[in-house]
Protein backbone atom coordinates (compact mmCIF):
# COMPACT_ATOMS: atom_id res chain seq x y z
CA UNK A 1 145.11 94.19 245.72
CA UNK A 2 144.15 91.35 244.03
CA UNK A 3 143.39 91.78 240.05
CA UNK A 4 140.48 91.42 238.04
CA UNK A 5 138.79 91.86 235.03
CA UNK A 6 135.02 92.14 236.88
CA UNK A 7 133.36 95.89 236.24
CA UNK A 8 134.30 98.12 238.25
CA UNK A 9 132.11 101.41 239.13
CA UNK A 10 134.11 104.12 240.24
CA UNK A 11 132.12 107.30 240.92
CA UNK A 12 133.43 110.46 240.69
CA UNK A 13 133.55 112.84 243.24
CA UNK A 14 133.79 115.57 241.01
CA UNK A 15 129.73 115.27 241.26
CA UNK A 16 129.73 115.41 244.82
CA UNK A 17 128.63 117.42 247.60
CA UNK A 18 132.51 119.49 248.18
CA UNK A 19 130.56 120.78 251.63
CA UNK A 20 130.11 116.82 252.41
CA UNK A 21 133.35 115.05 251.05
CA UNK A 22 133.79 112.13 254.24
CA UNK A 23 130.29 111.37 254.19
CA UNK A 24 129.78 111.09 250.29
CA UNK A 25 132.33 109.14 249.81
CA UNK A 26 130.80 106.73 252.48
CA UNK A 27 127.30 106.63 250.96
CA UNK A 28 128.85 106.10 247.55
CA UNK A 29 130.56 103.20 249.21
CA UNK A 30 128.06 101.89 251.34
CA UNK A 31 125.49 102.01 247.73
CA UNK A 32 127.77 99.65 246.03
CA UNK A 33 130.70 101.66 244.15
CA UNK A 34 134.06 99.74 243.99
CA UNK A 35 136.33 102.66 244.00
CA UNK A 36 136.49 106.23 244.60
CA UNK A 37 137.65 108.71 241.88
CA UNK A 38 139.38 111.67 242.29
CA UNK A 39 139.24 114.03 239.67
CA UNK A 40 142.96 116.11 240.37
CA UNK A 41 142.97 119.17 238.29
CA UNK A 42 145.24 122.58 238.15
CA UNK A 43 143.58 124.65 235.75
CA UNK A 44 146.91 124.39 233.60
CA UNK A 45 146.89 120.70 232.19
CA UNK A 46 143.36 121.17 232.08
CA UNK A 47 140.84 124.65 232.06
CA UNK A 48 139.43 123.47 235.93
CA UNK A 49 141.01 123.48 239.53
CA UNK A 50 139.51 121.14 241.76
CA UNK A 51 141.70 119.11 244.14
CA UNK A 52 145.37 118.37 245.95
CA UNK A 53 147.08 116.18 247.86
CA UNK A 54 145.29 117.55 251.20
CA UNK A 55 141.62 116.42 250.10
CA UNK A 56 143.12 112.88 249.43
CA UNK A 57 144.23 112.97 252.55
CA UNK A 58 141.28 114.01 254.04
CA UNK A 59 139.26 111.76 252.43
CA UNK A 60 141.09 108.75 252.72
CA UNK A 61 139.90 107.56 256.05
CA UNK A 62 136.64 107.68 254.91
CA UNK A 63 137.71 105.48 251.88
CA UNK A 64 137.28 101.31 253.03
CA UNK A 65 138.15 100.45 249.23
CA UNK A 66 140.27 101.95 246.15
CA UNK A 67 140.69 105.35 246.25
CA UNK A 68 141.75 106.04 242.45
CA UNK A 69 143.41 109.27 241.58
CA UNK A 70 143.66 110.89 238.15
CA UNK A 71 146.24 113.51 238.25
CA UNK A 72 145.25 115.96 235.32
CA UNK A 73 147.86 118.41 236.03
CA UNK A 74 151.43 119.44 234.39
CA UNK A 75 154.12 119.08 235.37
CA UNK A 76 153.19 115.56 237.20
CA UNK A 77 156.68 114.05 239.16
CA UNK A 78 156.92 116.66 241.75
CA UNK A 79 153.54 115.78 243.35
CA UNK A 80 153.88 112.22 242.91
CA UNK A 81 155.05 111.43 246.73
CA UNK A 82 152.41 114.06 248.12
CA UNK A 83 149.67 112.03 246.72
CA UNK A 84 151.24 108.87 247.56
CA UNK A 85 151.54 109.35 251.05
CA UNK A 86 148.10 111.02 251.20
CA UNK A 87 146.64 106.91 250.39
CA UNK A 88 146.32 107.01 246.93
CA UNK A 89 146.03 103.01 245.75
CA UNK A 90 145.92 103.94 242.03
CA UNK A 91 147.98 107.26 240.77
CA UNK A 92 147.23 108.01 237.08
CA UNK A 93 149.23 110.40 234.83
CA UNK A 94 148.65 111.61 231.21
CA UNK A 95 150.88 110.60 228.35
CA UNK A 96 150.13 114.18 226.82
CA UNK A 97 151.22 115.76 230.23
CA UNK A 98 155.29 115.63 230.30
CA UNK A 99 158.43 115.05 228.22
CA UNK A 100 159.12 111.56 229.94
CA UNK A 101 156.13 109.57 230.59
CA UNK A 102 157.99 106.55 231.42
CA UNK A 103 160.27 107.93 234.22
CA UNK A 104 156.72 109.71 235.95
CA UNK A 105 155.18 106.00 235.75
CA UNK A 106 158.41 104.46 237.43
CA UNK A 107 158.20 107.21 239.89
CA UNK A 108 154.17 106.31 240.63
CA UNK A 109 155.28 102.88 241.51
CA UNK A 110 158.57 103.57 243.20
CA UNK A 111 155.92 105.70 245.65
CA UNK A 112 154.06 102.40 246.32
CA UNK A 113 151.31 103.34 244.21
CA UNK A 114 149.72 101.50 241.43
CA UNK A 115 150.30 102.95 238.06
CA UNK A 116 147.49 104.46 236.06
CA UNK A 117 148.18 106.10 232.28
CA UNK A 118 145.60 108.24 230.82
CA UNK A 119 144.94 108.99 227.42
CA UNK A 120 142.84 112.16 225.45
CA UNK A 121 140.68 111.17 223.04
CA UNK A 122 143.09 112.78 220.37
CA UNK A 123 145.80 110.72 221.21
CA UNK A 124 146.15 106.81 219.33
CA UNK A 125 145.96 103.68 222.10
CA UNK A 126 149.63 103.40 220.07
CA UNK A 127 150.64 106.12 222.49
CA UNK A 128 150.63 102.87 225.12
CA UNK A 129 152.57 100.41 223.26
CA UNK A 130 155.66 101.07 224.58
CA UNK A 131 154.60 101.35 228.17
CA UNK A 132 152.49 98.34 228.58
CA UNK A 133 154.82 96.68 231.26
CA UNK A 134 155.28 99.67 233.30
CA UNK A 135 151.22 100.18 233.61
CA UNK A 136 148.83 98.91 235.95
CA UNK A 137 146.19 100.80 234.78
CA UNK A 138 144.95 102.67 231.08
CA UNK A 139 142.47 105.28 231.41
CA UNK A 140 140.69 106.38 228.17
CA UNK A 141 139.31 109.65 227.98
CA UNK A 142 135.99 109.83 226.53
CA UNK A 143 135.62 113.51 226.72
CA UNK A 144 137.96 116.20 226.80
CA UNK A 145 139.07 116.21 230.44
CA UNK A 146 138.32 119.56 232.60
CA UNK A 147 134.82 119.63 233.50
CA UNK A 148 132.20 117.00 234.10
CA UNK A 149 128.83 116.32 232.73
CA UNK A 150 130.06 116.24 229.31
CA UNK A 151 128.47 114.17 226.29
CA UNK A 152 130.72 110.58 225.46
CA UNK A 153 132.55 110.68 222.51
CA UNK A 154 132.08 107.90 220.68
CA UNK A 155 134.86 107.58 218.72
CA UNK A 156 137.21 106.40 221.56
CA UNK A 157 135.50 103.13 221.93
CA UNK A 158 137.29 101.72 219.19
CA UNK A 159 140.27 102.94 220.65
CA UNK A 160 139.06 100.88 224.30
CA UNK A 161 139.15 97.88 221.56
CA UNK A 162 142.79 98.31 220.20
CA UNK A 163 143.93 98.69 223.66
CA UNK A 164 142.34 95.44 224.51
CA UNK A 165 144.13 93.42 222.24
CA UNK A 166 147.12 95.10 223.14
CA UNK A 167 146.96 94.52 226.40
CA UNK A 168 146.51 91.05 225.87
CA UNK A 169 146.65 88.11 229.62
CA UNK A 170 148.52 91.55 231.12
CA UNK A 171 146.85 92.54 234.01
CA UNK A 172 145.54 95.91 233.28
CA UNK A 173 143.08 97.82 233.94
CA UNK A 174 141.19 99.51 230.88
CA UNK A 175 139.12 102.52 232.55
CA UNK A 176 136.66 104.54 231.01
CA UNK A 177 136.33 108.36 232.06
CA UNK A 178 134.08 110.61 230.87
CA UNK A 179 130.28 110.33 230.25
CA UNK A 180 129.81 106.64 231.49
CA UNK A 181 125.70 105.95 231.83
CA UNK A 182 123.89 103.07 231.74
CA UNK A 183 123.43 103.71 227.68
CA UNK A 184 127.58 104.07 227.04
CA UNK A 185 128.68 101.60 229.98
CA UNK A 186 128.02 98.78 227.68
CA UNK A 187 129.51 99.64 224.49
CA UNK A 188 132.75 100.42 226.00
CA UNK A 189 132.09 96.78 228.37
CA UNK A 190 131.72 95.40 225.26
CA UNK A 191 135.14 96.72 224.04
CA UNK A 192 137.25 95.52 227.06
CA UNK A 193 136.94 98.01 229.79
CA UNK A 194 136.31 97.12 233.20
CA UNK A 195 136.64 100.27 235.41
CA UNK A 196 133.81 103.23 234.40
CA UNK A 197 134.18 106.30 236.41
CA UNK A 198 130.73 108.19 236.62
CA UNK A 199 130.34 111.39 238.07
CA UNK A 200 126.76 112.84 237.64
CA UNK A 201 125.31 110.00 236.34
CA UNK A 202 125.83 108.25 239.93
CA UNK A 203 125.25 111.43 241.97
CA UNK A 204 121.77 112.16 240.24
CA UNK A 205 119.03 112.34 242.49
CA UNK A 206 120.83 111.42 245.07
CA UNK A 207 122.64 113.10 248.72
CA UNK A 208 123.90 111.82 251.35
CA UNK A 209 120.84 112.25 253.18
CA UNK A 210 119.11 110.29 250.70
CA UNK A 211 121.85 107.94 249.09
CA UNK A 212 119.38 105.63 247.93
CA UNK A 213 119.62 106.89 244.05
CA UNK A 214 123.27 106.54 244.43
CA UNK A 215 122.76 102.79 244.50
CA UNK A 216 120.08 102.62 242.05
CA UNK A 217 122.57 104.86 239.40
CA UNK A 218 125.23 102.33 240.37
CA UNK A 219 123.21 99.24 240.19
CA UNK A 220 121.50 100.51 236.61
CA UNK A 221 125.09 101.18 235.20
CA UNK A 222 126.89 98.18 236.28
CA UNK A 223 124.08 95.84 235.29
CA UNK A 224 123.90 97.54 231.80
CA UNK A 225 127.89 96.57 231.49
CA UNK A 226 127.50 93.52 232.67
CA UNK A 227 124.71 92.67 230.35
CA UNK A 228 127.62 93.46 227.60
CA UNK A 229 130.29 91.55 228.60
C-alpha cells in the first residue's frame, strides 16, 4: 500500500443499508470512495453496538480497495487477530480505550495490519507524541463517537493542525471522523487531513439501486477538500 497525502473519502457504512452490506459497499466503491469504513462498536467503549469481526469478514470480498476499521470497543488486544484475519488493511484503536496503548498498536502491526490511533475530541493531539513512530494512521474524532449523524465539532480542527506539524515528512495518515460534509471537509483539508470518513453525508439520497447520489456526495465532498488544500 503505497502512501499518500491525496484526500481520501472513506464512507461509512454505519449509513448503510445493514440488509445490503456486499452490495453497498460495491456501489460506494464503484461511485468513487477510496476506502471503506467500518464503524466497530460494543456498546461499552462507546453507548452503540454495531459490528464484529464476522461482518469484516463478510464484507471483505466485496471490498477491491482499503477496508479501514475503527475499533471503538474496550478492552481492544484480544480482538486484534480476529479482525486481522477477517482483511482488515487499517486497524485503529483509541488512546482513551486501554492502560497500554503502545503494546495494542505493536500488536495491530505484529497482525499484519496497518496501525490506526484514534483520538476523542477531549483528549490533546499531545496524547500522540509519544507514539508517532509506532502509527500509521491518526484518527481525530470530531464528534463524540457512538452514533452517526452528529453535528462537527469545531474545536478539533485546531487539534488536526497541531497534529500536522507533529507529524511532520512521517507518513501518516491524519483522518477525520465524524460529521465530514462538503462545508467541514475543507477546513479540516485545510488543517492537514487527508482521509474524511462520511457516513450520511455520502449515503444521502442514495441506495444501491440508485447509487448515483453516492457519487455525487463523494464527488461534492472531495472536490470541496481539494479546493482547500
Amino acid at each position: 500500500m503505497t502512501f499518500d497525502r491525496a484526500i481520501k473519502i472513506a464512507p461509512s457504512i454505519l449509513s448503510a443499508d445493514f440488509a445490503n452490506f456486499g452490495q453497498e459497499c460495491q456501489a460506494i466503491e464503484a461511485q468513487g470512495a477510496d476506502w471503506v469504513h467500518v464503524d466497530v462498536m460494543d456498546g461499552h467503549f462507546v453507548p452503540n453496538i454495531t459490528f464484529g469481526p464476522a461482518t469484516c469478514k463478510a464484507i471483505r470480498p466485496h471490498i477491491k480497495g482499503v477496508m479501514d476499521v475503527h475499533l471503538m470497543i474496550s478492552p481492544v488486544d484480544s480482538y486484534i487477530e480476529a479482525f486481522a484475519a477477517a482483511g482488515s488493511d487499517f486497524i485503529t484503536a483509541h488512546v482513551e480505550a486501554g492502560p497500554h496503548i503502545h503494546r495494542t498498536l505493536q500488536a495491530i502491526r505484529g497482525a499484519g495490519a496497518k496501525a490506526g490511533l484514534a483520538l476523542n475530541p477531549g483528549t490533546p493531539a499531545e496524547a500522540a507524541a509519544m507514539l508517532l513512530d509506532d502509527v500509521d494512521l491518526i484518527c481525530v474524532m470530531t464528534v463524540n463517537p457512538g452514533f452517526g449523524g452528529q453535528k462537527f465539532i469545531h474545536s478539533q480542527v485546531e487539534k488536526v493542525r497541531t497534529l500536522r506539524a507533529m507529524i511532520g515528512d512521517r507518513p501518516i495518515h491524519i483522518e477525520i471522523d465524524g460529521g465530514v460534509d462538503p462545508v467541514t471537509a475543507p477546513l479540516v483539508a485545510a488543517a492537514g487531513a487527508d482521509v474524511l470518513v462520511a457516513g450520511s453525508a455520502v449515503f444521502r439520497g442514495g441506495s444501491v439501486s440508485d447509487p448515483a447520489p453516492y457519487g455525487e456526495n463523494i464527488r461534492a465532498i472531495r472536490a470541496a477538500a481539494e479546493a482547500a488544500v
